[in-house]
PDB file of N, CA and C in Angstrom:
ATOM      1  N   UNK A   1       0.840  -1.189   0.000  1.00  0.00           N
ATOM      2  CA  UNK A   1       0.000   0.000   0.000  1.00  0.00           C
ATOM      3  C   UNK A   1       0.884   1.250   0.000  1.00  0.00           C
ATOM      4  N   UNK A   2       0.466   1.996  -0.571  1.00  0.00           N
ATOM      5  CA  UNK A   2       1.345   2.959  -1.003  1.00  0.00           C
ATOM      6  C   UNK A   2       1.066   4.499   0.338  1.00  0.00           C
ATOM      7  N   UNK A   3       2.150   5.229   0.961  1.00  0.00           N
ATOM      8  CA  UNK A   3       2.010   5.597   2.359  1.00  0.00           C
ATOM      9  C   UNK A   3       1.198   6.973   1.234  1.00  0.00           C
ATOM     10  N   UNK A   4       0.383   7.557   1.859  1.00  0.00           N
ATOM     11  CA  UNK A   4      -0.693   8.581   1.660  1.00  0.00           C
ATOM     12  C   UNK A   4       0.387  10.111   2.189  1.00  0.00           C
ATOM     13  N   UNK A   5       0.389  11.374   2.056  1.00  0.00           N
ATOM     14  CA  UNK A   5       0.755  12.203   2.294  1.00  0.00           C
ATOM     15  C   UNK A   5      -0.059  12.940   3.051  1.00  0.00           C
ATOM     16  N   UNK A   6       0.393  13.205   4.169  1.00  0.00           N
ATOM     17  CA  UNK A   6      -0.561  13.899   5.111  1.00  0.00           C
ATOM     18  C   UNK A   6      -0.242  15.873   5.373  1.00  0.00           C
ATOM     19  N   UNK A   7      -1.333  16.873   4.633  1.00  0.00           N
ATOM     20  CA  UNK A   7      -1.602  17.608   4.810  1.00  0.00           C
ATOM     21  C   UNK A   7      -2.059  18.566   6.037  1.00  0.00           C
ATOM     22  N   UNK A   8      -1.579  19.395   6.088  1.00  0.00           N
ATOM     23  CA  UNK A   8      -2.154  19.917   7.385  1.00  0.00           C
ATOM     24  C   UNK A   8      -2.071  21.624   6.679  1.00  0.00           C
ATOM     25  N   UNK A   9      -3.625  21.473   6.770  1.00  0.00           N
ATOM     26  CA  UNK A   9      -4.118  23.125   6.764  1.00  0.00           C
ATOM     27  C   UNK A   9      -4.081  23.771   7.776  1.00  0.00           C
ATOM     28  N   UNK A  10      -3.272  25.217   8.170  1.00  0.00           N
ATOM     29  CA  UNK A  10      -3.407  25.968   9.220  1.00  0.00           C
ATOM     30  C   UNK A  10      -3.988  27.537   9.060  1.00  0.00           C
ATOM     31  N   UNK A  11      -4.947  27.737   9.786  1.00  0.00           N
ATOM     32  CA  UNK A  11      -5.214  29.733   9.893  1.00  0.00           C
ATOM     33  C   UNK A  11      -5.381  29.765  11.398  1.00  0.00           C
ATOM     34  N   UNK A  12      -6.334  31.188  11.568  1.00  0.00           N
ATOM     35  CA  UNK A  12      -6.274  31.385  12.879  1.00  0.00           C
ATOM     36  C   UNK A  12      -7.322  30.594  14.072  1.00  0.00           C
ATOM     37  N   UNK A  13      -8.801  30.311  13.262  1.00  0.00           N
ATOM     38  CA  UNK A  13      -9.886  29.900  13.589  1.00  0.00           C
ATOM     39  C   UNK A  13     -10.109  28.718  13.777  1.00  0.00           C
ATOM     40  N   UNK A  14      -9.935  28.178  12.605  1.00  0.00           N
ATOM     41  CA  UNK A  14     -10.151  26.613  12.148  1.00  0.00           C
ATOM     42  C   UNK A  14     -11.447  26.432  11.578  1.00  0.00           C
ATOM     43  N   UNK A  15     -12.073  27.629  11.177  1.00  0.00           N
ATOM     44  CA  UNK A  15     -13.566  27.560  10.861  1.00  0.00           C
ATOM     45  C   UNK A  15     -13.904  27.892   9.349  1.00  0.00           C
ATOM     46  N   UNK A  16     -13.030  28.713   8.974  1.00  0.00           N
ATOM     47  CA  UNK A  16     -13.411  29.108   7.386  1.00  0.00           C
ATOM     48  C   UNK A  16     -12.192  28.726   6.680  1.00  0.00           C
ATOM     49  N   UNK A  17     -11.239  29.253   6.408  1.00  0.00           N
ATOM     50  CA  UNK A  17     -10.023  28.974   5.911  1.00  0.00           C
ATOM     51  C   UNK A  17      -9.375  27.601   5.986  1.00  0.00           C
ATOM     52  N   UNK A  18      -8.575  26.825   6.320  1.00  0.00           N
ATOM     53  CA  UNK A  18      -7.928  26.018   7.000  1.00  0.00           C
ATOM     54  C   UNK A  18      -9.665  24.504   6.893  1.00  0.00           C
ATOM     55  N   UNK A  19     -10.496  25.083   7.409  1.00  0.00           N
ATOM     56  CA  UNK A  19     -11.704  23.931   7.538  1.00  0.00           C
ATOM     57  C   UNK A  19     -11.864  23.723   6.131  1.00  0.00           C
ATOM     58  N   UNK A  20     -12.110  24.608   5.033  1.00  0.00           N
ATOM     59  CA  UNK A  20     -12.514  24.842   3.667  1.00  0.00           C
ATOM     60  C   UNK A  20     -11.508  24.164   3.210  1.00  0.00           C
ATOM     61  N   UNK A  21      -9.858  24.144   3.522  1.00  0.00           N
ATOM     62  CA  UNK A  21      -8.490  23.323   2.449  1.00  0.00           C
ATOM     63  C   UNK A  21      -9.281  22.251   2.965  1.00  0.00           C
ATOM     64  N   UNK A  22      -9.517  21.717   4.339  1.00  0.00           N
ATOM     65  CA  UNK A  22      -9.206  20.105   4.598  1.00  0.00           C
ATOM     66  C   UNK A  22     -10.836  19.489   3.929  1.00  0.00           C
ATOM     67  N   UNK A  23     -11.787  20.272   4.019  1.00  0.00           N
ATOM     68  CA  UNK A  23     -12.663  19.859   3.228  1.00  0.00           C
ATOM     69  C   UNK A  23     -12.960  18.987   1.452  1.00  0.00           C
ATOM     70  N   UNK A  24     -12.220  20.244   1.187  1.00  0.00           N
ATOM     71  CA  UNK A  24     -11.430  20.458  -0.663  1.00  0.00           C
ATOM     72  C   UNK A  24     -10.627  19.122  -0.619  1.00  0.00           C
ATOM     73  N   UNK A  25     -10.044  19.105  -0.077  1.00  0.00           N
ATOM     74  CA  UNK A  25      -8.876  18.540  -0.047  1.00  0.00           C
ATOM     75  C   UNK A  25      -8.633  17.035   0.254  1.00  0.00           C
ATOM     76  N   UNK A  26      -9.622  16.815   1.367  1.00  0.00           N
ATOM     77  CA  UNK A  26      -9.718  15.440   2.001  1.00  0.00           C
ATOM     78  C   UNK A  26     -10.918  14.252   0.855  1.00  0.00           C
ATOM     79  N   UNK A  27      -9.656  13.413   0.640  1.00  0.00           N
ATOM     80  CA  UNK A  27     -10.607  12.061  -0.568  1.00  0.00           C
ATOM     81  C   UNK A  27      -9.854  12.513  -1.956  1.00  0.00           C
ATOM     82  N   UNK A  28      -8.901  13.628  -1.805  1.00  0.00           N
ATOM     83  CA  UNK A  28      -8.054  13.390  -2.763  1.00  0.00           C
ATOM     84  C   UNK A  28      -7.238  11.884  -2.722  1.00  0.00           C
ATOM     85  N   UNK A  29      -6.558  11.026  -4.322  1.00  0.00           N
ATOM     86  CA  UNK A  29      -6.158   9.993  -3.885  1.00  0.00           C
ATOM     87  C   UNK A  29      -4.528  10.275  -3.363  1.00  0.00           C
ATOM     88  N   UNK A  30      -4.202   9.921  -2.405  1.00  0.00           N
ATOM     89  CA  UNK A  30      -2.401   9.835  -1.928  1.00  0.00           C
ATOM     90  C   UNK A  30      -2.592  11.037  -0.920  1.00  0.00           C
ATOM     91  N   UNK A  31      -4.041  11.537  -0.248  1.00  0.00           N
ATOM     92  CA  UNK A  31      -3.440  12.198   0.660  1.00  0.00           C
ATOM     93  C   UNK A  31      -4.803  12.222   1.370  1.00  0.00           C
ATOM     94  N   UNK A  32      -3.762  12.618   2.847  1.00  0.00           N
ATOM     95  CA  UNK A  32      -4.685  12.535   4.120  1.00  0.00           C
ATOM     96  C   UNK A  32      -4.763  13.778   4.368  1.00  0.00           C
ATOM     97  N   UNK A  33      -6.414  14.567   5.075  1.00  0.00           N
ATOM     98  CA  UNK A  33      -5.999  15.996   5.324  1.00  0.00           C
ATOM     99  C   UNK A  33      -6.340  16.141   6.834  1.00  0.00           C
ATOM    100  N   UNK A  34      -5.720  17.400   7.582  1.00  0.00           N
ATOM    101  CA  UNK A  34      -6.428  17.550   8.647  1.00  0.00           C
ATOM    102  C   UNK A  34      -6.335  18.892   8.563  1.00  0.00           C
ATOM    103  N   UNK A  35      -6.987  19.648   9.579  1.00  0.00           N
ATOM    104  CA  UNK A  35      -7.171  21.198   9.948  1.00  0.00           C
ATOM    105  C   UNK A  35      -6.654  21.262  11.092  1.00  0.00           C
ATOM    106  N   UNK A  36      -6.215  23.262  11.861  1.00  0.00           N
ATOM    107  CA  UNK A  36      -6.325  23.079  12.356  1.00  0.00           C
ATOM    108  C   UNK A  36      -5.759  24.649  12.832  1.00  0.00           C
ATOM    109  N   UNK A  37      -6.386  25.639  13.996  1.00  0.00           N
ATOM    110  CA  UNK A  37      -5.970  27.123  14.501  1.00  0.00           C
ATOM    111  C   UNK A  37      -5.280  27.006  15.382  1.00  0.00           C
ATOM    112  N   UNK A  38      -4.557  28.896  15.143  1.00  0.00           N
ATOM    113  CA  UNK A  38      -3.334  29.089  16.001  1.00  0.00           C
ATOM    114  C   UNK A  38      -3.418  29.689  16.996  1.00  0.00           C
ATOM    115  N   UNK A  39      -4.840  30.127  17.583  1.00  0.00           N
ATOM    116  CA  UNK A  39      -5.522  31.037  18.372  1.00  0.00           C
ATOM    117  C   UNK A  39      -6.459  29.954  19.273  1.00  0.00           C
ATOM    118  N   UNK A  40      -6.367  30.264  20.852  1.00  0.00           N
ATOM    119  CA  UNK A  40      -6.812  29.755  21.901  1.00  0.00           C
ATOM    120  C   UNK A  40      -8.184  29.388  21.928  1.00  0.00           C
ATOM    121  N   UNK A  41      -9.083  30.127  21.132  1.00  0.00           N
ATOM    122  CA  UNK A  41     -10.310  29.896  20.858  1.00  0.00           C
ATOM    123  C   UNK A  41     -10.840  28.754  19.887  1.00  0.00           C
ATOM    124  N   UNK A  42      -9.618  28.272  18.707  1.00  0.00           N
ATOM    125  CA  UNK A  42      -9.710  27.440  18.116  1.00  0.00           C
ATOM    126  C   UNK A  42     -10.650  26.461  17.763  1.00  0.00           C
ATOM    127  N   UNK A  43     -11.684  26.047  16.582  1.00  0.00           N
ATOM    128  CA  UNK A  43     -12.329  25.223  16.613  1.00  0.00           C
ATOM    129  C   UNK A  43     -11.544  23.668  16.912  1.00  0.00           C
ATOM    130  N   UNK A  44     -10.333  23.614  16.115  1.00  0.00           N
ATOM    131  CA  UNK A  44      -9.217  22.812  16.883  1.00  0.00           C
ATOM    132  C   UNK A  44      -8.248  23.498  16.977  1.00  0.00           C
ATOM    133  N   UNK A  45      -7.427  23.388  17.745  1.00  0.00           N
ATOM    134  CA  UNK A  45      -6.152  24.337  18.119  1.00  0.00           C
ATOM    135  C   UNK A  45      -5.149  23.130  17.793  1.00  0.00           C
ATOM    136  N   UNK A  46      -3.779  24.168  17.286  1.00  0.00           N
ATOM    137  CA  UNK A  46      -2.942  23.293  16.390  1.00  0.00           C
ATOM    138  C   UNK A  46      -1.896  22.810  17.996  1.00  0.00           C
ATOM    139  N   UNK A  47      -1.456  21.431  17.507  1.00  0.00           N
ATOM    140  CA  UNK A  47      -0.531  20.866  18.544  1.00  0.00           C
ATOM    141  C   UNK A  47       0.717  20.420  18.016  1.00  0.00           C
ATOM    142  N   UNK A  48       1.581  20.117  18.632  1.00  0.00           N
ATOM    143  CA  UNK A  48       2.246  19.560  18.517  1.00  0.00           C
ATOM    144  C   UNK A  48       2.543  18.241  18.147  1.00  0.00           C
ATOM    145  N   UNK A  49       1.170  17.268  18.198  1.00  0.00           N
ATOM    146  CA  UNK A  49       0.726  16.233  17.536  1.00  0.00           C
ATOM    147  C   UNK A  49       0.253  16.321  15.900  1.00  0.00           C
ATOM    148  N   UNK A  50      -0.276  17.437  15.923  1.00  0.00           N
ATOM    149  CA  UNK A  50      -0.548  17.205  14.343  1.00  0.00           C
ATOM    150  C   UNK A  50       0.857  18.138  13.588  1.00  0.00           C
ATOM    151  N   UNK A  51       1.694  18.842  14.378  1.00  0.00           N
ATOM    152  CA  UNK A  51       2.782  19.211  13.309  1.00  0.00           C
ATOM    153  C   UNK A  51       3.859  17.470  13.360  1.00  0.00           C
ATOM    154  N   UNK A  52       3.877  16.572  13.820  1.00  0.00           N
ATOM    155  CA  UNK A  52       4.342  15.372  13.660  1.00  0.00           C
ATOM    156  C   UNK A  52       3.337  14.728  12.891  1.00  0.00           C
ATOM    157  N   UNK A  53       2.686  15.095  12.819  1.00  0.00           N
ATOM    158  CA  UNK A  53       1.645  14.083  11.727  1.00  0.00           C
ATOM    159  C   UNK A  53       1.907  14.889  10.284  1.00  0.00           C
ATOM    160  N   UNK A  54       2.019  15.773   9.957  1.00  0.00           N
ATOM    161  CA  UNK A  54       2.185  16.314   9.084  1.00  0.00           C
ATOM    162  C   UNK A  54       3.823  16.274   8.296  1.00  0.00           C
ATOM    163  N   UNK A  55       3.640  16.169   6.534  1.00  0.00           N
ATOM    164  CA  UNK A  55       4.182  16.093   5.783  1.00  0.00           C
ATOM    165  C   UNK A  55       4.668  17.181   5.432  1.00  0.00           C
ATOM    166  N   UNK A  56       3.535  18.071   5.611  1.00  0.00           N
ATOM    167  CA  UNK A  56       3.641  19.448   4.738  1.00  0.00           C
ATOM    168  C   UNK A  56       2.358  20.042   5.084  1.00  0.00           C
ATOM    169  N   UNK A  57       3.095  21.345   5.862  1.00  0.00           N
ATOM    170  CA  UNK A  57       2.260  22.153   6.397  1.00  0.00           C
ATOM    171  C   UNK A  57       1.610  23.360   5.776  1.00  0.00           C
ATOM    172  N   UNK A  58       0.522  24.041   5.505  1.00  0.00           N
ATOM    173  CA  UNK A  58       0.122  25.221   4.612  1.00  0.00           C
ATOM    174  C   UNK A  58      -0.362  25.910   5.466  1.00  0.00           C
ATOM    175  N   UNK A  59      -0.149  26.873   5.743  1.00  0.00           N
ATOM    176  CA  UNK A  59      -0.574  28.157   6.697  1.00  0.00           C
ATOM    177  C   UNK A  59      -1.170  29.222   5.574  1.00  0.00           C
ATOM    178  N   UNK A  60      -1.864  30.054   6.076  1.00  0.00           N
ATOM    179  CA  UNK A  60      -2.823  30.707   5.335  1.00  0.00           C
ATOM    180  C   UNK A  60      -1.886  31.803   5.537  1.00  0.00           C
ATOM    181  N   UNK A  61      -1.360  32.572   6.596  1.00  0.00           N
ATOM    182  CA  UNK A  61      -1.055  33.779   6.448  1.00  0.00           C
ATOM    183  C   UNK A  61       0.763  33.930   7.005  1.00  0.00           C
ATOM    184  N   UNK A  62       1.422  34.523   6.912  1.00  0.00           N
ATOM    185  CA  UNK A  62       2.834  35.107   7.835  1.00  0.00           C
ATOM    186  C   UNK A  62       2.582  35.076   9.462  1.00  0.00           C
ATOM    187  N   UNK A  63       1.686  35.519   9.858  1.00  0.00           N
ATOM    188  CA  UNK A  63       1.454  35.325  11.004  1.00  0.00           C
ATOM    189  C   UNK A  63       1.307  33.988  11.823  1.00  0.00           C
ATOM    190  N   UNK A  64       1.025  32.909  10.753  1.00  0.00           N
ATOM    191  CA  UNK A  64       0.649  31.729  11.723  1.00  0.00           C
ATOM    192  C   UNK A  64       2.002  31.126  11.526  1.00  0.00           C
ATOM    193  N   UNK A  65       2.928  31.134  10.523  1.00  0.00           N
ATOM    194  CA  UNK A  65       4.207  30.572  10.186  1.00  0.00           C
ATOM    195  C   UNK A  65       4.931  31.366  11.761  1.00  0.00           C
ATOM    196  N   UNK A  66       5.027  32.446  12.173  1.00  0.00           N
ATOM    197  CA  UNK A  66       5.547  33.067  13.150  1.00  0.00           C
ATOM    198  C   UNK A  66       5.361  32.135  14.631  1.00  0.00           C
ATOM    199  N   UNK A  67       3.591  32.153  14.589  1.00  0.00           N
ATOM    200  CA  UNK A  67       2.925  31.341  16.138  1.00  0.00           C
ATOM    201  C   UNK A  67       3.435  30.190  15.879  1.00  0.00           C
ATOM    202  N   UNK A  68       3.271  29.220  14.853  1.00  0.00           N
ATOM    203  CA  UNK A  68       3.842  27.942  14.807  1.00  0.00           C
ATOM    204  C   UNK A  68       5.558  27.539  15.441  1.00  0.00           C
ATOM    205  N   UNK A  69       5.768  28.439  14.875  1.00  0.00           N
ATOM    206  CA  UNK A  69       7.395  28.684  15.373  1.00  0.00           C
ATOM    207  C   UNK A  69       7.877  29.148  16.514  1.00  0.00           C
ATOM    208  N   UNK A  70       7.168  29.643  16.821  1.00  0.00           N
ATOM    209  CA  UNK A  70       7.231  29.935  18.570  1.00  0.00           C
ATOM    210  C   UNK A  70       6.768  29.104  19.338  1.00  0.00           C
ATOM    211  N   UNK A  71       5.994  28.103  19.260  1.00  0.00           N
ATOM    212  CA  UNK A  71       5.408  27.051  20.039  1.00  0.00           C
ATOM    213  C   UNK A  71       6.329  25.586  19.591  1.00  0.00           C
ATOM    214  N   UNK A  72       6.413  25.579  18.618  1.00  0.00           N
ATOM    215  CA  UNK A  72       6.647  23.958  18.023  1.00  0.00           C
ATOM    216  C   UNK A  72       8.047  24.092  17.293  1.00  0.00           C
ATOM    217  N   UNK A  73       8.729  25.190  17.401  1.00  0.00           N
ATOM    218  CA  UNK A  73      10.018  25.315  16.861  1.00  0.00           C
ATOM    219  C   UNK A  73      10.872  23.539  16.754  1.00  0.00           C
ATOM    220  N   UNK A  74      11.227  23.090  17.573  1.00  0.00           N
ATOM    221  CA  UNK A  74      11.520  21.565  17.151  1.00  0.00           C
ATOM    222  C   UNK A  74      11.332  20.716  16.549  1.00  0.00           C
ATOM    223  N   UNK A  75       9.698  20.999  16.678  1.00  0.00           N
ATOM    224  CA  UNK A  75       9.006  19.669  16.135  1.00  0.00           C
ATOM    225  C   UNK A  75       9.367  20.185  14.170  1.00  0.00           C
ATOM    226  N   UNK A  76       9.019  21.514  14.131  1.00  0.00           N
ATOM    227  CA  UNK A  76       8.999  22.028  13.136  1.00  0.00           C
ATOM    228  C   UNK A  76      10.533  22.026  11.511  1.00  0.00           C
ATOM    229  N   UNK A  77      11.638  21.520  12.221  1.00  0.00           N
ATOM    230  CA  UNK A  77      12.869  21.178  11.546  1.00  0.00           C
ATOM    231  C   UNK A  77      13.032  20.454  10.459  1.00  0.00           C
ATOM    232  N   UNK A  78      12.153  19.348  10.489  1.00  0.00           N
ATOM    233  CA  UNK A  78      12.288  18.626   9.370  1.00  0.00           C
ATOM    234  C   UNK A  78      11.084  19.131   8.544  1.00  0.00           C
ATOM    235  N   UNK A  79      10.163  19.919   8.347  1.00  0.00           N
ATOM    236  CA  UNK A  79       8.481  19.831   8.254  1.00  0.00           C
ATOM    237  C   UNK A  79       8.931  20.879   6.866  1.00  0.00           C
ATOM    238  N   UNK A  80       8.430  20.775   5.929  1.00  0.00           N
ATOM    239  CA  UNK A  80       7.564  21.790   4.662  1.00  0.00           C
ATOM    240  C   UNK A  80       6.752  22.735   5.265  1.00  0.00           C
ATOM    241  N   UNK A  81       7.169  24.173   5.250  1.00  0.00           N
ATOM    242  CA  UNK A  81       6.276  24.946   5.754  1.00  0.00           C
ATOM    243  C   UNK A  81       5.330  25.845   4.872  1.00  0.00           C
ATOM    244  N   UNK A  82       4.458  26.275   3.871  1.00  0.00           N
ATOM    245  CA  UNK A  82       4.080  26.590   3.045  1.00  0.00           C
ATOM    246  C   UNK A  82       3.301  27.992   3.390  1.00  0.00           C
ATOM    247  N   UNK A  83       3.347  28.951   3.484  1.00  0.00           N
ATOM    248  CA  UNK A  83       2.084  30.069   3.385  1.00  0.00           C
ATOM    249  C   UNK A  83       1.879  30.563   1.880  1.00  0.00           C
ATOM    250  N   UNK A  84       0.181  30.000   1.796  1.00  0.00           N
ATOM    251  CA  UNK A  84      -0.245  30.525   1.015  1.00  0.00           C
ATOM    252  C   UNK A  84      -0.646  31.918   0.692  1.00  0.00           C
ATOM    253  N   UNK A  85      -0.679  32.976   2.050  1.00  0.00           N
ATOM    254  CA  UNK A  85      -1.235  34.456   1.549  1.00  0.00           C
ATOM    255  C   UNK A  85      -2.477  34.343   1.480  1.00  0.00           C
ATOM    256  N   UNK A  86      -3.331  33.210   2.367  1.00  0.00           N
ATOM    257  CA  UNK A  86      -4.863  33.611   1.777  1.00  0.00           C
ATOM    258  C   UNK A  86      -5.085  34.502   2.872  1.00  0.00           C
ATOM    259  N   UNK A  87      -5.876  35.973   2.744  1.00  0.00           N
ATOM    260  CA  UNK A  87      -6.609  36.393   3.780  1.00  0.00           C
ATOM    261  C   UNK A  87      -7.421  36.089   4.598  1.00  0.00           C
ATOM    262  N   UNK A  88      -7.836  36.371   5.683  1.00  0.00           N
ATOM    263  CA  UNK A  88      -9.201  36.420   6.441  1.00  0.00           C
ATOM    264  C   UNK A  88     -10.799  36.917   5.796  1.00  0.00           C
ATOM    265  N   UNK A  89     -10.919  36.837   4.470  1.00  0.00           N
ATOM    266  CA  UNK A  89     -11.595  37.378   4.247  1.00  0.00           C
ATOM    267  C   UNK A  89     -12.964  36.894   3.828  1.00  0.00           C
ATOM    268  N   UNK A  90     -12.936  35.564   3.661  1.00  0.00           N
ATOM    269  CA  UNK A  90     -13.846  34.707   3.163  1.00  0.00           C
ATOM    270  C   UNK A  90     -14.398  33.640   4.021  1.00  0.00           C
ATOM    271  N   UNK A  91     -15.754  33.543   4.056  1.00  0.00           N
ATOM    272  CA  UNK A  91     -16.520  32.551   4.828  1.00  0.00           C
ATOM    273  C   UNK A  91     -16.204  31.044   4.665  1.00  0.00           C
ATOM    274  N   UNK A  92     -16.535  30.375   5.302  1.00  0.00           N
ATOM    275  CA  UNK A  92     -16.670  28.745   5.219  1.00  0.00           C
ATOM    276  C   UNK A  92     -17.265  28.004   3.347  1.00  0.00           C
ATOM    277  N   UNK A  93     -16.516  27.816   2.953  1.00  0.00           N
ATOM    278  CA  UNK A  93     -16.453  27.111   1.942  1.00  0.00           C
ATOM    279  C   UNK A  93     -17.114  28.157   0.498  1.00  0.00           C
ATOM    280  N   UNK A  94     -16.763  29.180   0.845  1.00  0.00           N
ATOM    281  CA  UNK A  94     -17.171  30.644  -0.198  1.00  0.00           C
ATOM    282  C   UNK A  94     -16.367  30.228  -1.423  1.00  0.00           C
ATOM    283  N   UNK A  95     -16.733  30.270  -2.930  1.00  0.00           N
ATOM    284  CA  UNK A  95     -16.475  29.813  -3.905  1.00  0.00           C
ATOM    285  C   UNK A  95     -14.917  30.664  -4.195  1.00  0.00           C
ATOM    286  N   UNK A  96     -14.933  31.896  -3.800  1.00  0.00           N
ATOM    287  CA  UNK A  96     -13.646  32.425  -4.057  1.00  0.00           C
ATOM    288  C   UNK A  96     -12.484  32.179  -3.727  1.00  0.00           C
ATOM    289  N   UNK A  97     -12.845  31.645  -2.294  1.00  0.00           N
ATOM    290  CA  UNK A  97     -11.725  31.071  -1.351  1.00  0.00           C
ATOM    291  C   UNK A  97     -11.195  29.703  -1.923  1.00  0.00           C
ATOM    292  N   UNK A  98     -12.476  28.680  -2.478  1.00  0.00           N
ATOM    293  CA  UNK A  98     -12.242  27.654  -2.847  1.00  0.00           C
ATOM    294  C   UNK A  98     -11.465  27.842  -4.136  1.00  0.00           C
ATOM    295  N   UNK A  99     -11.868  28.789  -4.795  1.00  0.00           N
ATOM    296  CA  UNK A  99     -10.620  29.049  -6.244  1.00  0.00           C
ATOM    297  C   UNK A  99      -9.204  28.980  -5.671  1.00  0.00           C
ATOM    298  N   UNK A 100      -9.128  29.782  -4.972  1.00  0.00           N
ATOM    299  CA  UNK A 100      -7.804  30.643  -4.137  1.00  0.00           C
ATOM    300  C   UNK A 100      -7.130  29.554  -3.952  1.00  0.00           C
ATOM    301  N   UNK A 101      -7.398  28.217  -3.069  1.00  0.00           N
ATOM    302  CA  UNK A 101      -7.088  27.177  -2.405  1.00  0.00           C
ATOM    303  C   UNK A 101      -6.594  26.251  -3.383  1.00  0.00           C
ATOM    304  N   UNK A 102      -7.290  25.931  -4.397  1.00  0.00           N
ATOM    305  CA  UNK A 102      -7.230  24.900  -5.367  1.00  0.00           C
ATOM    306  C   UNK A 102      -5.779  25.415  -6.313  1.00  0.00           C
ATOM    307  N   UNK A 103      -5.858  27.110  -6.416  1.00  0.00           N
ATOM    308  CA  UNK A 103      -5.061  27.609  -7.337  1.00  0.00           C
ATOM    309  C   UNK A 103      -3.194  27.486  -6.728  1.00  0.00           C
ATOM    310  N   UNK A 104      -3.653  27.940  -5.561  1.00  0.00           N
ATOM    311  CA  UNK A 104      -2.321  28.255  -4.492  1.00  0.00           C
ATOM    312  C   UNK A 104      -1.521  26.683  -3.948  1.00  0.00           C
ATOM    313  N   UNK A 105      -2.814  25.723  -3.936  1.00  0.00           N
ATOM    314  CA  UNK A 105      -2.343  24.445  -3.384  1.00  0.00           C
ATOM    315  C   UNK A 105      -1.477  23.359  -4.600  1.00  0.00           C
ATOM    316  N   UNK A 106      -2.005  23.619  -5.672  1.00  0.00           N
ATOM    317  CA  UNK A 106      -1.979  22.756  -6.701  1.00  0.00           C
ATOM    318  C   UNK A 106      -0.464  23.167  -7.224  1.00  0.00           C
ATOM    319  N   UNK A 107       0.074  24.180  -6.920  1.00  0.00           N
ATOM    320  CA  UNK A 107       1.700  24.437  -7.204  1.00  0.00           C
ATOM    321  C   UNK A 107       2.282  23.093  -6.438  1.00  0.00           C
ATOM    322  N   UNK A 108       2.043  22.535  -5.180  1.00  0.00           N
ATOM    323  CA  UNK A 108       2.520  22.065  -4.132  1.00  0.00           C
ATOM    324  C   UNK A 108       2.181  20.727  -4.512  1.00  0.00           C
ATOM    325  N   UNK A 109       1.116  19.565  -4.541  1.00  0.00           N
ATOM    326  CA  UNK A 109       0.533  18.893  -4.354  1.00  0.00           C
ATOM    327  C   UNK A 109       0.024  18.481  -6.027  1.00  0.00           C
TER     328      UNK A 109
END
């Protein structure tokens, strides 16, 4: 069986951005997705467990590449770190965002 590549979408929430990649994204064939925020309120808040689960990480903005690195700096050494530049600006699975995602991800993947 051939090992699957495991994705990990990151923003601040875990609710629009980051939920919308692993949505898109998850049932592609050769890859596993998860989500997941960098902020305490988090629908999931990112750990240190899922930056070890992860292949290759995509952060939505500069800012979460920063928080990630301040918390998980270790874990983070061997890891693909990716920011895509998507803004805060778009709702839960909003068609624009989903362009954005598909356009920005598909360099990578």
């Amino acid at each position: 069986m051939v090992k699957k590549v495991k994705l990990l979408f990151v923003c601040s929430q875990n609710r629009w951005r980051s939920l919308t990649a692993e949505k898109i994204f998850q049932g592609i064939n050769g890859y596993d997705v998860r989500s997941a925020g960098t902020e305490d309120n988090a629908r999931i808040k990112i750990t240190e467990g899922h930056i070890g689960w992860a292949d290759v990480v995509f952060v939505m903005e500069k800012k979460h590449i920063r928080r990630i690195q301040e918390k998980f700096r270790n874990s983070l050494k061997d890891k693909k770190v990716i920011c895509l530049n998507i803004p805060d600006d778009y709702p839960y699975m909003d068609e624009d965002l989903i362009g954005l995602l598909k356009s920005s991800v598909s360099e990578y993947i």
